[in-house]
Protein backbone atom coordinates (compact mmCIF):
# COMPACT_ATOMS: atom_id res chain seq x y z
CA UNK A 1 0.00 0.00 0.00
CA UNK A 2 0.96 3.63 -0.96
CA UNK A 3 1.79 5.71 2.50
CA UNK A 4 0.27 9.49 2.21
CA UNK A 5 0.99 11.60 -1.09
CA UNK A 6 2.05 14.94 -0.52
CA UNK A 7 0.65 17.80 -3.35
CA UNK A 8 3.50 17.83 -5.40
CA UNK A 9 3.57 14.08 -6.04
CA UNK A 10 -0.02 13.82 -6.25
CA UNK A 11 0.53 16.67 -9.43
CA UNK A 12 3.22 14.76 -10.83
CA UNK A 13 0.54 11.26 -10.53
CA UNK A 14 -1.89 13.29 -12.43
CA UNK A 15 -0.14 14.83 -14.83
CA UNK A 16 1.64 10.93 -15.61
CA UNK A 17 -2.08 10.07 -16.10
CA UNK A 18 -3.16 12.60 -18.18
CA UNK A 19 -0.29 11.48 -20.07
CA UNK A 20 -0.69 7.99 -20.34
CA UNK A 21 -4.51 8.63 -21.29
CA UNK A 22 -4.17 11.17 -24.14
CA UNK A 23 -1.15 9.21 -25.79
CA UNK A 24 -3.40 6.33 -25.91
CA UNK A 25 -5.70 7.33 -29.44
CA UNK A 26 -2.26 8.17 -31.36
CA UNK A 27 -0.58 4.90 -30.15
CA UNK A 28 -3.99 3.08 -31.17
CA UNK A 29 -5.62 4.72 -34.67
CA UNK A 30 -2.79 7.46 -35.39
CA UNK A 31 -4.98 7.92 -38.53
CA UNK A 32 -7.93 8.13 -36.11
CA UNK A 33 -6.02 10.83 -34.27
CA UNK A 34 -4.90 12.65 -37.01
CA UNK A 35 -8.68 13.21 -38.67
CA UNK A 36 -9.50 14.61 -35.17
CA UNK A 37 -6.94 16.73 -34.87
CA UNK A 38 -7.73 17.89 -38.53
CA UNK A 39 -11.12 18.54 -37.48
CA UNK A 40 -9.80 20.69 -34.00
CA UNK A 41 -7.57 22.35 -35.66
CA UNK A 42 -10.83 23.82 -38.41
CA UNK A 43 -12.92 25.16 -35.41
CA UNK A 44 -13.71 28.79 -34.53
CA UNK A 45 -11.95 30.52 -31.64
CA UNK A 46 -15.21 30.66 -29.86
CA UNK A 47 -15.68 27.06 -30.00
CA UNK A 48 -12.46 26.15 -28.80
CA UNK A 49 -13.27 28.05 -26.10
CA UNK A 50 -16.45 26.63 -25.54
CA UNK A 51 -14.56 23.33 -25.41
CA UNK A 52 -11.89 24.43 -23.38
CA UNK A 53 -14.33 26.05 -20.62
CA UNK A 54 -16.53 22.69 -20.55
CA UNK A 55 -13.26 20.98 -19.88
CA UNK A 56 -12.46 23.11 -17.41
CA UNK A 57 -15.53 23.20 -15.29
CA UNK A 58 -16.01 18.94 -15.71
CA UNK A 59 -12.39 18.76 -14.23
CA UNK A 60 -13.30 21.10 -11.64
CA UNK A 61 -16.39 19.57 -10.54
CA UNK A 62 -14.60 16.31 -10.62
CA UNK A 63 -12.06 17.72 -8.15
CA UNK A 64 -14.26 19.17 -5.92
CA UNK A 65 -16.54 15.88 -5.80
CA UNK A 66 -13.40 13.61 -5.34
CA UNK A 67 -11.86 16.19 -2.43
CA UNK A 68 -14.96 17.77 -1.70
């Protein structure tokens, strides 16, 4: 069993993660990947910032609810 995690290492966990997760679609379907990424890369401003802010407030409420 893991003893206690400080805030730095806990970062450095979730940040390995994050990581790990989004290197998993290039690794899998890089042509997959690469017709998303085409597809990012042709929105607006304002909808990457739509994006960007739903991402942002999901993660949020998914820290709050885990520490919370």
């Amino acid at each position: 069993m893991i003893g206690p995690i400080d805030s730095w290492s806990l970062l450095l966990i979730a940040v390995g993660l994050m990581l790990v997760l989004e290197g998993l679609l290039p690794f899998v379907s890089p042509e997959r990947w690469r017709s998303v990424f085409e597809r990012a890369a042709k929105l607006s401003d304002g909808q990457l910032r739509f994006l960007g802010l739903t991402s942002l407030v999901v993660g949020c409420g998914i820290l709050l609810f885990m520490l919370g």
